[in-house]
N, C-alpha and C. Protein backbone atom coordinates (compact mmCIF):
# COMPACT_ATOMS: atom_id res chain seq x y z
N UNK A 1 111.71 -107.66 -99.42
CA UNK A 1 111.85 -108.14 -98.07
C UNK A 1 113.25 -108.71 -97.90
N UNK A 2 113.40 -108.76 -96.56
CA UNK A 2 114.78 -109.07 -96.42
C UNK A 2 115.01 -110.45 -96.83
N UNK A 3 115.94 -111.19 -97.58
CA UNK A 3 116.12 -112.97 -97.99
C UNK A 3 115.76 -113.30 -96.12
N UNK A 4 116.49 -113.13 -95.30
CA UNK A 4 116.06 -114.37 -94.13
C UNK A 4 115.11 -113.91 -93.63
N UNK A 5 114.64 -113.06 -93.74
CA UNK A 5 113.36 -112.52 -93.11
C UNK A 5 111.98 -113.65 -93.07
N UNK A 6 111.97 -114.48 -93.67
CA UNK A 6 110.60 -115.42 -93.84
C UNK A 6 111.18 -116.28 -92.99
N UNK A 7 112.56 -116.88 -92.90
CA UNK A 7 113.35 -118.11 -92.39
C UNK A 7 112.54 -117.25 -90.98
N UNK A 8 112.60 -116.55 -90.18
CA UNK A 8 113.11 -115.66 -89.04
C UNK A 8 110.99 -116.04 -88.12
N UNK A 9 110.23 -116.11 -89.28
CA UNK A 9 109.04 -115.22 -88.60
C UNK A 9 108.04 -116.74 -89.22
N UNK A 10 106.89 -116.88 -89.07
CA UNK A 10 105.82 -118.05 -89.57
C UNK A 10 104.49 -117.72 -89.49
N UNK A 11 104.67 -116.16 -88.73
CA UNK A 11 103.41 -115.42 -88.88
C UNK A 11 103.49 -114.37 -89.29
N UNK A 12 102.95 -113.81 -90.76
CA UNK A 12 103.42 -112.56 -90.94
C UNK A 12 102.71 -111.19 -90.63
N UNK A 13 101.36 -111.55 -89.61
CA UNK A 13 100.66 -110.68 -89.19
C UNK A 13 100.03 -111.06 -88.10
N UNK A 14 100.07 -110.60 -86.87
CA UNK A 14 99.42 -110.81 -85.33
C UNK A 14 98.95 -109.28 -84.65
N UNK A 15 97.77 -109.62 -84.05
CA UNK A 15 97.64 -108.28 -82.74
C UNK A 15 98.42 -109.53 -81.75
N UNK A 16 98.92 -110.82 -81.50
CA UNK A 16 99.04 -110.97 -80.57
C UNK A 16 100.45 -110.60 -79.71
N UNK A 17 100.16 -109.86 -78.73
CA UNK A 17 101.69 -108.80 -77.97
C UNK A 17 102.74 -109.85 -78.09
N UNK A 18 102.42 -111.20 -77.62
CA UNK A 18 103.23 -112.08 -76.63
C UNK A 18 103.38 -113.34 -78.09
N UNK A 19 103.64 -112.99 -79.05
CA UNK A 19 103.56 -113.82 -79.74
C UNK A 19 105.21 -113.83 -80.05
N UNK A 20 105.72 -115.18 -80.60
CA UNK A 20 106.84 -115.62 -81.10
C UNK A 20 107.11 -115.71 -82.62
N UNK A 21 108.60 -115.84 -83.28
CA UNK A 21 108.28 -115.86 -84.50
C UNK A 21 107.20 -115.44 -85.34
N UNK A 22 106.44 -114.08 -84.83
CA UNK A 22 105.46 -113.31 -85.58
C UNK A 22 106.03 -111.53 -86.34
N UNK A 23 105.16 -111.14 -87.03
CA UNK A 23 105.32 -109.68 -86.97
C UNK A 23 104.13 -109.44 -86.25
N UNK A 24 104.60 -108.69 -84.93
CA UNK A 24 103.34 -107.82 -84.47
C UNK A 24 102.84 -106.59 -85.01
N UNK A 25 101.41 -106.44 -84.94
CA UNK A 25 100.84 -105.26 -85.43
C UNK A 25 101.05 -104.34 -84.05
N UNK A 26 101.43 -103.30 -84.45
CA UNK A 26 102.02 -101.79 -83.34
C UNK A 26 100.93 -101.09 -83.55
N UNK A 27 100.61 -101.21 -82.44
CA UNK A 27 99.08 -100.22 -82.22
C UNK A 27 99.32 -98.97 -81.14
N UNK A 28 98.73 -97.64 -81.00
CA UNK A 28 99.16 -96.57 -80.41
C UNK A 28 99.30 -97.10 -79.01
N UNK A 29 100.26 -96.86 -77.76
CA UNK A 29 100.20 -97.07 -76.43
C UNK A 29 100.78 -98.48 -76.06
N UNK A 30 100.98 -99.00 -76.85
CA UNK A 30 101.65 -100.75 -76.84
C UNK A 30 102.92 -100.33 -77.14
N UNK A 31 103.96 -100.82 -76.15
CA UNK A 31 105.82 -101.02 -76.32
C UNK A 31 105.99 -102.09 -77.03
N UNK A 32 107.13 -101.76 -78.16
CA UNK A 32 107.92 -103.05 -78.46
C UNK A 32 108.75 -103.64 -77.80
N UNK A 33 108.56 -105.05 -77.71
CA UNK A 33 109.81 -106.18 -77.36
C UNK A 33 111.40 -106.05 -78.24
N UNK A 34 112.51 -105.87 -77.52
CA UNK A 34 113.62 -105.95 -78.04
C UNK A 34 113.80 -107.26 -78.79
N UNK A 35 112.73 -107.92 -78.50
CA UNK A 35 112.80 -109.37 -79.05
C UNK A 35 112.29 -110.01 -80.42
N UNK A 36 111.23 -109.12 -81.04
CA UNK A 36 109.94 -109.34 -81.50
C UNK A 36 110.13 -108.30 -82.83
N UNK A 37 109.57 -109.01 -83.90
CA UNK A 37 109.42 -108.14 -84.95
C UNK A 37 108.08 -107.28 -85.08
N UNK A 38 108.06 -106.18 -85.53
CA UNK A 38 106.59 -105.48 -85.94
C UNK A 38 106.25 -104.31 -86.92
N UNK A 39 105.37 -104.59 -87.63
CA UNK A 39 104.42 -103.70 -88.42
C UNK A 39 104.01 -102.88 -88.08
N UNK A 40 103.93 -101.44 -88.97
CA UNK A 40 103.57 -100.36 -88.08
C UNK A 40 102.75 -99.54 -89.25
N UNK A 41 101.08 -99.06 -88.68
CA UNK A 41 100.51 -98.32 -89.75
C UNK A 41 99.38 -98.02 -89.08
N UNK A 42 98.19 -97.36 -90.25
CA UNK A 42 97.30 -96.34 -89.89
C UNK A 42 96.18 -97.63 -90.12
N UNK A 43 95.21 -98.01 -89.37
CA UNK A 43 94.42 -99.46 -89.95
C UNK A 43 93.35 -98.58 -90.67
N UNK A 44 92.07 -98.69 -91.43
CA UNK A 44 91.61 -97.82 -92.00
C UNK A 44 90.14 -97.46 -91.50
N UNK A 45 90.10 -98.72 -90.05
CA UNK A 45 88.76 -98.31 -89.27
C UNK A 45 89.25 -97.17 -87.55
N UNK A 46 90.81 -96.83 -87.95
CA UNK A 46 90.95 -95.79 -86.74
C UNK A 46 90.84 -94.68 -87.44
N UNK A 47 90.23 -93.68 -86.68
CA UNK A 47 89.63 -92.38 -87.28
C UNK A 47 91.27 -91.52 -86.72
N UNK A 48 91.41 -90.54 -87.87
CA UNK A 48 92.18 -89.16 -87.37
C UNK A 48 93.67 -90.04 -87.40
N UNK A 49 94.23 -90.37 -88.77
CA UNK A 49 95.32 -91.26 -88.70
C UNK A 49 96.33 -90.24 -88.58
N UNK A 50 97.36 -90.45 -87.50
CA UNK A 50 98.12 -89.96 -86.95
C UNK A 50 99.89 -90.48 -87.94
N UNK A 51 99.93 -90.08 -88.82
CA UNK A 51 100.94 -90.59 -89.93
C UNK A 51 102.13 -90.00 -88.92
N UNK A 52 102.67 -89.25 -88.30
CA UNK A 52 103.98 -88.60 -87.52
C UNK A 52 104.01 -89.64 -86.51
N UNK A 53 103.11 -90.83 -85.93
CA UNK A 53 103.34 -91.55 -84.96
C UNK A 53 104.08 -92.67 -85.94
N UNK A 54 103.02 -92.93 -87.07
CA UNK A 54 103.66 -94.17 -87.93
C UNK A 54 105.01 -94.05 -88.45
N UNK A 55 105.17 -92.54 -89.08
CA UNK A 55 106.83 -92.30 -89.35
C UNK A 55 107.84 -92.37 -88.37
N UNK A 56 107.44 -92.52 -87.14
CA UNK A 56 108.58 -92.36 -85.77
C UNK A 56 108.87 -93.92 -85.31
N UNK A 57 107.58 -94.44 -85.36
CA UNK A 57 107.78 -96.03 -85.34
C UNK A 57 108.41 -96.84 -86.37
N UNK A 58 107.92 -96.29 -87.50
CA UNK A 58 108.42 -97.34 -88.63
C UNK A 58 110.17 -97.46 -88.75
N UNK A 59 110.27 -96.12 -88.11
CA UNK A 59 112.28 -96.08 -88.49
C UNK A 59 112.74 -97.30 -87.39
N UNK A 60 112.37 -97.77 -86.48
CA UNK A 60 112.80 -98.77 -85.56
C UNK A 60 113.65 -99.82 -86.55
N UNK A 61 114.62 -100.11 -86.44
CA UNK A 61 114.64 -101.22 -86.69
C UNK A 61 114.17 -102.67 -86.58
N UNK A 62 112.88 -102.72 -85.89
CA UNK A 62 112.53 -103.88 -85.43
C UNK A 62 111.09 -103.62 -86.01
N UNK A 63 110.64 -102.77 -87.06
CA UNK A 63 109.65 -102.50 -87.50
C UNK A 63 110.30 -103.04 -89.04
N UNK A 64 109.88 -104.08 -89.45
CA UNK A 64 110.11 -104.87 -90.82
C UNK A 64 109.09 -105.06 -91.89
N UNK A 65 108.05 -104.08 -91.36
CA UNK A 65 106.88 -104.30 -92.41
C UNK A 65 105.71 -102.81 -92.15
N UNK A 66 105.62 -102.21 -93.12
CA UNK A 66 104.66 -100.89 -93.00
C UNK A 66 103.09 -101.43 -93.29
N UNK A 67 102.87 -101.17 -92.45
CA UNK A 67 100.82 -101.50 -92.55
C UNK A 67 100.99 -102.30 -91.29
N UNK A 68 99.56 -102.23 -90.58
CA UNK A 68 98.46 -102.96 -92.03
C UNK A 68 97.64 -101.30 -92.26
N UNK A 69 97.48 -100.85 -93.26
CA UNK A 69 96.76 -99.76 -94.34
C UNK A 69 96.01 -100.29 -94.81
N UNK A 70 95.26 -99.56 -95.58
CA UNK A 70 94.08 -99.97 -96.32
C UNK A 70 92.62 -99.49 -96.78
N UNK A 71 92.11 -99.80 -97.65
CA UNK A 71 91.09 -99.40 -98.15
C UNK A 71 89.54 -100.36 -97.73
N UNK A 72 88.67 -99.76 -96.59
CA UNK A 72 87.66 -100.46 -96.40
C UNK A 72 86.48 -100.46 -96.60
N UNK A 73 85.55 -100.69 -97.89
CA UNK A 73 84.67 -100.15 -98.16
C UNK A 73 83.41 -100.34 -97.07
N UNK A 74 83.74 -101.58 -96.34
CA UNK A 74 82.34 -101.67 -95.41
C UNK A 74 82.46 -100.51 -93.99
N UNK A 75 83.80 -100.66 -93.47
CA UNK A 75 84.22 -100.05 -92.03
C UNK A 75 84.89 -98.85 -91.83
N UNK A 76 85.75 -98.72 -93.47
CA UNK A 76 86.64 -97.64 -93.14
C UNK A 76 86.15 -96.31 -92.84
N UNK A 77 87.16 -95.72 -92.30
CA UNK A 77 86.63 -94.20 -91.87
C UNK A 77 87.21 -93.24 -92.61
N UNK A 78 86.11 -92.21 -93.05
CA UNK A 78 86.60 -91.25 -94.11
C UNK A 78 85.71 -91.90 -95.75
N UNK A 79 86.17 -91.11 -96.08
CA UNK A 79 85.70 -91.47 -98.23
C UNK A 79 86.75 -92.02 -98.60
N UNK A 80 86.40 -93.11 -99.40
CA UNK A 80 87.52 -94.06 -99.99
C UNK A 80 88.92 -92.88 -100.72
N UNK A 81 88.38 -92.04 -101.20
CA UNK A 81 89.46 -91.01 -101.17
C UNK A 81 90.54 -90.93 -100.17
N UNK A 82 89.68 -90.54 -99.28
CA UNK A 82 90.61 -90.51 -97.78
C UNK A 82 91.49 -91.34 -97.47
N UNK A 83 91.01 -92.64 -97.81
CA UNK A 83 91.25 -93.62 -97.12
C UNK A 83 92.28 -94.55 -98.21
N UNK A 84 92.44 -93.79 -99.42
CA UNK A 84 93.79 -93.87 -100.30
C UNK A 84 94.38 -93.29 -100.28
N UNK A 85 94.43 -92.01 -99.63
CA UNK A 85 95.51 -90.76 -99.45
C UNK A 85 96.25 -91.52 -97.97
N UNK A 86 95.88 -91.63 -97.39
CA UNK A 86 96.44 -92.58 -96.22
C UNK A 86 97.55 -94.03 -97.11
N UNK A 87 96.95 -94.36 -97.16
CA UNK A 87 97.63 -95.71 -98.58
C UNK A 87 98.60 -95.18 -99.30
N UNK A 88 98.46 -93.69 -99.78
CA UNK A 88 99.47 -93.58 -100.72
C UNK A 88 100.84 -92.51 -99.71
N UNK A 89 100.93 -92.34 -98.53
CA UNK A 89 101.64 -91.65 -97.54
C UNK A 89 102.08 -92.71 -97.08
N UNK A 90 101.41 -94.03 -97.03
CA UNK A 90 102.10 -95.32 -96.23
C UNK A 90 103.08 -96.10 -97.35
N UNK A 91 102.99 -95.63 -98.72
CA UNK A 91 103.81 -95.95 -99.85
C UNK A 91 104.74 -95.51 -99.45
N UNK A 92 104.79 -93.97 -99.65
CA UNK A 92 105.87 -93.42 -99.68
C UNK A 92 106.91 -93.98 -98.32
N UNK A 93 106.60 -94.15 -97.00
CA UNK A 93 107.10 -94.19 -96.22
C UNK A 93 107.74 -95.39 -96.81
N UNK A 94 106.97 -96.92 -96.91
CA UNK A 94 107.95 -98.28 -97.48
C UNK A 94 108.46 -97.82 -98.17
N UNK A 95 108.35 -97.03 -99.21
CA UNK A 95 109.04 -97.17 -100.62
C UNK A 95 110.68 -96.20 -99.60
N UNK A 96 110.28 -95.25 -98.51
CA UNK A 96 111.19 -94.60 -98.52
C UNK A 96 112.37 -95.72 -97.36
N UNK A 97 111.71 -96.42 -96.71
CA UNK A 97 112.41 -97.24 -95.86
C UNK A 97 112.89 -98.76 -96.15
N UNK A 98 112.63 -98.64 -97.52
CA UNK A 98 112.43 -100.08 -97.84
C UNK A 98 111.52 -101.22 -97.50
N UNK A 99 111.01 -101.09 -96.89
CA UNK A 99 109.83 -101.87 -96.29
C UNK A 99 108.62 -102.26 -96.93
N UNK A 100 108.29 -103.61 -96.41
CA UNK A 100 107.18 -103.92 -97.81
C UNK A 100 106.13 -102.98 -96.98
N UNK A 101 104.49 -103.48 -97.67
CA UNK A 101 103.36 -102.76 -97.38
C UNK A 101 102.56 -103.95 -97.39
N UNK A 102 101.68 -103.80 -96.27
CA UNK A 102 100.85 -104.77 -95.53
C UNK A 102 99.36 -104.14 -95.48
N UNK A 103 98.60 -104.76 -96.91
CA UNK A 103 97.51 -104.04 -96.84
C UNK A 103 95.89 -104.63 -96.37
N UNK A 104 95.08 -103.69 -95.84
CA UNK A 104 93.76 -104.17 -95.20
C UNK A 104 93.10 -103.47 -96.86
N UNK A 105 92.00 -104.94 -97.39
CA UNK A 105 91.70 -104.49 -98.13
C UNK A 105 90.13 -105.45 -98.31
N UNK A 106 89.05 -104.34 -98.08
CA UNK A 106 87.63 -104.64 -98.25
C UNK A 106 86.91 -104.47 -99.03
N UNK A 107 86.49 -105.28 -100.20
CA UNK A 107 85.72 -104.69 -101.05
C UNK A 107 86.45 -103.65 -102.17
N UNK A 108 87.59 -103.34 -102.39
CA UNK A 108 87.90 -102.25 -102.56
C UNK A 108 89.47 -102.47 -103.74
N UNK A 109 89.13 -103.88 -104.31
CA UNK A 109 90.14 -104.38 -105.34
C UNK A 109 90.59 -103.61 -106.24
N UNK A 110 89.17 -103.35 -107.09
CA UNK A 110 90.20 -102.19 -108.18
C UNK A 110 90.54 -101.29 -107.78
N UNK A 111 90.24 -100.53 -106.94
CA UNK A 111 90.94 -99.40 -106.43
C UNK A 111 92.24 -99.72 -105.94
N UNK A 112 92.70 -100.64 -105.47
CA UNK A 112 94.26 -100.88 -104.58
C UNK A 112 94.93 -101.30 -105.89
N UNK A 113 94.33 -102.35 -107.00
CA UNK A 113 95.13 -102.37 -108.18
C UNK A 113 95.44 -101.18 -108.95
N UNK A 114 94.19 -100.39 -108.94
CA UNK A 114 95.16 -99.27 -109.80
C UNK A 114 95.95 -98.05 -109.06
N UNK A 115 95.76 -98.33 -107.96
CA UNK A 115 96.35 -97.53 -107.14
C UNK A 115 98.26 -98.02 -107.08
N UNK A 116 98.36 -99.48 -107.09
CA UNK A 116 99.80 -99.97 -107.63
C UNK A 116 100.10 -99.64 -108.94
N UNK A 117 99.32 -100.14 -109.93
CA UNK A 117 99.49 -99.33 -111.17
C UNK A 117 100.32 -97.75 -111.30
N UNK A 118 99.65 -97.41 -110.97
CA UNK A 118 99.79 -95.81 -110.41
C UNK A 118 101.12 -95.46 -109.85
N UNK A 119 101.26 -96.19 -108.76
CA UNK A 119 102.39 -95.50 -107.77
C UNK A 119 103.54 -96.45 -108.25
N UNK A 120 103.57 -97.84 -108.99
CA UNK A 120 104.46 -98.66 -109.47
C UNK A 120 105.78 -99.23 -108.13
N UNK A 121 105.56 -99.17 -107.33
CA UNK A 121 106.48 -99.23 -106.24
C UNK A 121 107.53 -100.45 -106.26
N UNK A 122 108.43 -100.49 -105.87
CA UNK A 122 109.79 -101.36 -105.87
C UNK A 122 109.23 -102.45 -104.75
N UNK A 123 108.84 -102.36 -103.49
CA UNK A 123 108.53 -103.00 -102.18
C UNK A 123 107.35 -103.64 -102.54
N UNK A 124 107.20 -105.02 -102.13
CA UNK A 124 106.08 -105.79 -102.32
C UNK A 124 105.13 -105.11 -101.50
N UNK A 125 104.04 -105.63 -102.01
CA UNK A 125 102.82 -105.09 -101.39
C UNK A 125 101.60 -106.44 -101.11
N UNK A 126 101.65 -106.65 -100.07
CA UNK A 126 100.94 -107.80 -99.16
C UNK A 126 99.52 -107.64 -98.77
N UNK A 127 98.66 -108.61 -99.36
CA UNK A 127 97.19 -108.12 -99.28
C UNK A 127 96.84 -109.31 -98.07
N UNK A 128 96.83 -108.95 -97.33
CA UNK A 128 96.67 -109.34 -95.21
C UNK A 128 95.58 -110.21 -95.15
N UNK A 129 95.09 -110.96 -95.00
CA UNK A 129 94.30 -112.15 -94.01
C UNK A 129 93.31 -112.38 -95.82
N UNK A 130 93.80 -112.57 -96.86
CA UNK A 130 92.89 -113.23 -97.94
C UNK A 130 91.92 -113.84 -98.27
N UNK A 131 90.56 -113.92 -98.19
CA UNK A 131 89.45 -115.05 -98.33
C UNK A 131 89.09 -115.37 -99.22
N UNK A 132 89.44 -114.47 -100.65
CA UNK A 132 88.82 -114.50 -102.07
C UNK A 132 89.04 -116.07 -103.20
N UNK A 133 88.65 -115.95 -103.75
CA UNK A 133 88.41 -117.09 -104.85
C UNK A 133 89.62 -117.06 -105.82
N UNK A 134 90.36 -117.80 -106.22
CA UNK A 134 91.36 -118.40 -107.15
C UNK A 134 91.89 -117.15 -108.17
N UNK A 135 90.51 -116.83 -108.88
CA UNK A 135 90.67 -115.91 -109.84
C UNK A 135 90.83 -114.10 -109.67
N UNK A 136 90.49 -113.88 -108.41
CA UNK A 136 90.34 -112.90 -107.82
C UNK A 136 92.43 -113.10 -107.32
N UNK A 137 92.97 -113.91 -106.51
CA UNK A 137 93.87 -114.33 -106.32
C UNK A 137 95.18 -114.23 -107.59
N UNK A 138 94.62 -114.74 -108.91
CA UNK A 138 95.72 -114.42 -109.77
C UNK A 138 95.86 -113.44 -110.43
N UNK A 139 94.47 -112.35 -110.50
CA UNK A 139 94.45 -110.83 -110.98
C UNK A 139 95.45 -110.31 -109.98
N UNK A 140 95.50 -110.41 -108.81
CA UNK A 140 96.47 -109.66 -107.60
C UNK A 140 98.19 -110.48 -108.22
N UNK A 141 97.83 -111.36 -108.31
CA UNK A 141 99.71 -111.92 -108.86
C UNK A 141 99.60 -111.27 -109.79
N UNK A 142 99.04 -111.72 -111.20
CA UNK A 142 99.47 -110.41 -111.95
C UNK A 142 99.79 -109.22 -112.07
N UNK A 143 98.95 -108.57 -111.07
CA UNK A 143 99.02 -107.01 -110.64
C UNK A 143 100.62 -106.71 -109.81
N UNK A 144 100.93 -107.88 -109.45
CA UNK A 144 102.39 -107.44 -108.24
C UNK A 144 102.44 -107.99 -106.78
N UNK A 145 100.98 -108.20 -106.84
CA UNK A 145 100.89 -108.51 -105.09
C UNK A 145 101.32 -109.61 -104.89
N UNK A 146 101.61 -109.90 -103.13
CA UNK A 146 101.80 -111.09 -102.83
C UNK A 146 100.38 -111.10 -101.86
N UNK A 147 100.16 -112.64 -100.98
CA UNK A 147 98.75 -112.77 -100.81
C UNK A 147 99.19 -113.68 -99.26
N UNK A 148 98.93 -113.11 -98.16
CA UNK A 148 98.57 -113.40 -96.95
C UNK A 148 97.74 -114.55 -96.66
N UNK A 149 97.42 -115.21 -95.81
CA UNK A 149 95.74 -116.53 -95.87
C UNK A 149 95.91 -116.32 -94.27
N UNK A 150 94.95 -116.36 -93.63
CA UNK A 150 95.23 -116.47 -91.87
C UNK A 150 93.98 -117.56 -91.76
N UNK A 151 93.98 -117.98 -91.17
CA UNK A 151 93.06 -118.92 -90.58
C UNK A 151 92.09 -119.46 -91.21
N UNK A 152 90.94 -118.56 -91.86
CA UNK A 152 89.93 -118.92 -92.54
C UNK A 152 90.45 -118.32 -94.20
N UNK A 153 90.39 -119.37 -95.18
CA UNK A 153 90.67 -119.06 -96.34
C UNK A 153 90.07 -120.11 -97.22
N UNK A 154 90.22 -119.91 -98.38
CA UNK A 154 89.57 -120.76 -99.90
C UNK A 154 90.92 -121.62 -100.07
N UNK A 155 91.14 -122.63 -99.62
CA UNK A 155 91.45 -123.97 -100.20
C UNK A 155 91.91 -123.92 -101.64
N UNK A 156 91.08 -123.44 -102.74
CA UNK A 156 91.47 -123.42 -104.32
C UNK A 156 92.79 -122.43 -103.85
N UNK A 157 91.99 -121.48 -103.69
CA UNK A 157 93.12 -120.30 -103.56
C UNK A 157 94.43 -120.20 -103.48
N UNK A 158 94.76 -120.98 -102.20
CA UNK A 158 95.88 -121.07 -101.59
C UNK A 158 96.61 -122.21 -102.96
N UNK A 159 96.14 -122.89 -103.33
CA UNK A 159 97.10 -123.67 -104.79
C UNK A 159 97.40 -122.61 -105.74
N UNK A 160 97.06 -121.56 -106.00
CA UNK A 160 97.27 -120.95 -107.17
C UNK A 160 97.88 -120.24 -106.75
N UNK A 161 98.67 -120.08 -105.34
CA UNK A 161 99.61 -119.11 -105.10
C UNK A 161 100.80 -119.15 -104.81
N UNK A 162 101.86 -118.56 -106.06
CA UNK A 162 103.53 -119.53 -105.83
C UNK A 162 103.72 -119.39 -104.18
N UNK A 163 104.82 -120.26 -103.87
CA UNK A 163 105.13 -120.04 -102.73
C UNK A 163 105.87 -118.95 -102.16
N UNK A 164 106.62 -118.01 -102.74
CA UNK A 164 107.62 -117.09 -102.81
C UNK A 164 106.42 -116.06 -102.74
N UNK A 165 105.50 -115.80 -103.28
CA UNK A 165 104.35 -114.97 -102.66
C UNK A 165 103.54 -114.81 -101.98
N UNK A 166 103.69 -116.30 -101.15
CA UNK A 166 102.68 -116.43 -100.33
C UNK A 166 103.23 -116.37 -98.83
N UNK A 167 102.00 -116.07 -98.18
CA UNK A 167 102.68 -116.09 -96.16
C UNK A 167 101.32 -116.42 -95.52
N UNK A 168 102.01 -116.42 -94.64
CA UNK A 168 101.17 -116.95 -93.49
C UNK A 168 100.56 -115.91 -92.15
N UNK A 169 99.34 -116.18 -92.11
CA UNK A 169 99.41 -115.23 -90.45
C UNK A 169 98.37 -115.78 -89.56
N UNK A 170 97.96 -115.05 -88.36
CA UNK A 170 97.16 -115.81 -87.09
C UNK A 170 95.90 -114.97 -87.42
N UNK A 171 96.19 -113.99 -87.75
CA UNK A 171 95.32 -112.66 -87.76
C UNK A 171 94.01 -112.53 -88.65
């Protein structure tokens, strides 16, 4: 991520349009603000992911973060297959733009760990709105990740996570 990039933003994930110091999530038919930072990706409960919309958006310069992606075992659409082949096309794009990766992830841990394993990527990879337990929390630091908390989160959790990996969001 960019060094001032955290100084710049205090939310690192919003649907909200009109929000300040956020990254907005870019959803199909919504304009960006010349003003406003935003994330741009395939979420894993929209059916028929349209990856040529996400590659046209993500080159923006005002697009500073790829996702939110992800693997959903309760909602997602498609076979978890599917729904890592999506994940691993939204790699390539960060890995190709530099951009971290902002992931939606349900149920579906070991699979996204060995799926980093796997693809080994340079760009952090951000696991989005966190609720899990301490230990669940430092398998993902070990693994590479950094760890999101939005609103509702585990208290332990949030201590066991350096600060340089950790963010914030509304979402």
């Amino acid at each position: 991520m960019q060094p001032d990039f955290r100084a710049k933003v205090t939310d690192i994930h919003t649907h909200n349009q009109d929000a300040d110091n956020a990254v907005i999530n870019l959803e199909p038919g919504l304009v960006m603000r010349d003003d406003a930072f935003y994330s741009v990706g395939w979420h894993p409960w929209w059916p028929d992911c349209d990856m040529a919309w996400v590659e046209r958006m993500a080159a923006d310069p005002r697009v500073v973060i790829i996702g939110e992606c992800g693997i959903d075992k309760l909602r997602g659409v498609g076979t978890l297959a599917e729904q890592a082949d999506i994940v691993r096309r939204h790699v390539v794009l960060s890995e190709r733009l530099a951009k971290p990766l902002l992931l939606h992830i349900v149920g579906a841990w070991s699979e996204i760990i060995a799926l980093r394993r796997e693809l080994r990527p340079e760009q952090p990879w951000i696991i989005h709105g966190f609720r899990g337990k301490p230990e669940l929390a430092r398998q993902l630091l070990r693994g590479g990740f950094s760890i999101s908390l939005g609103k509702k989160f585990n208290h332990e959790t949030a201590a066991v996570i350096p600060a340089d990996r950790l963010y914030r969001e509304s979402d």
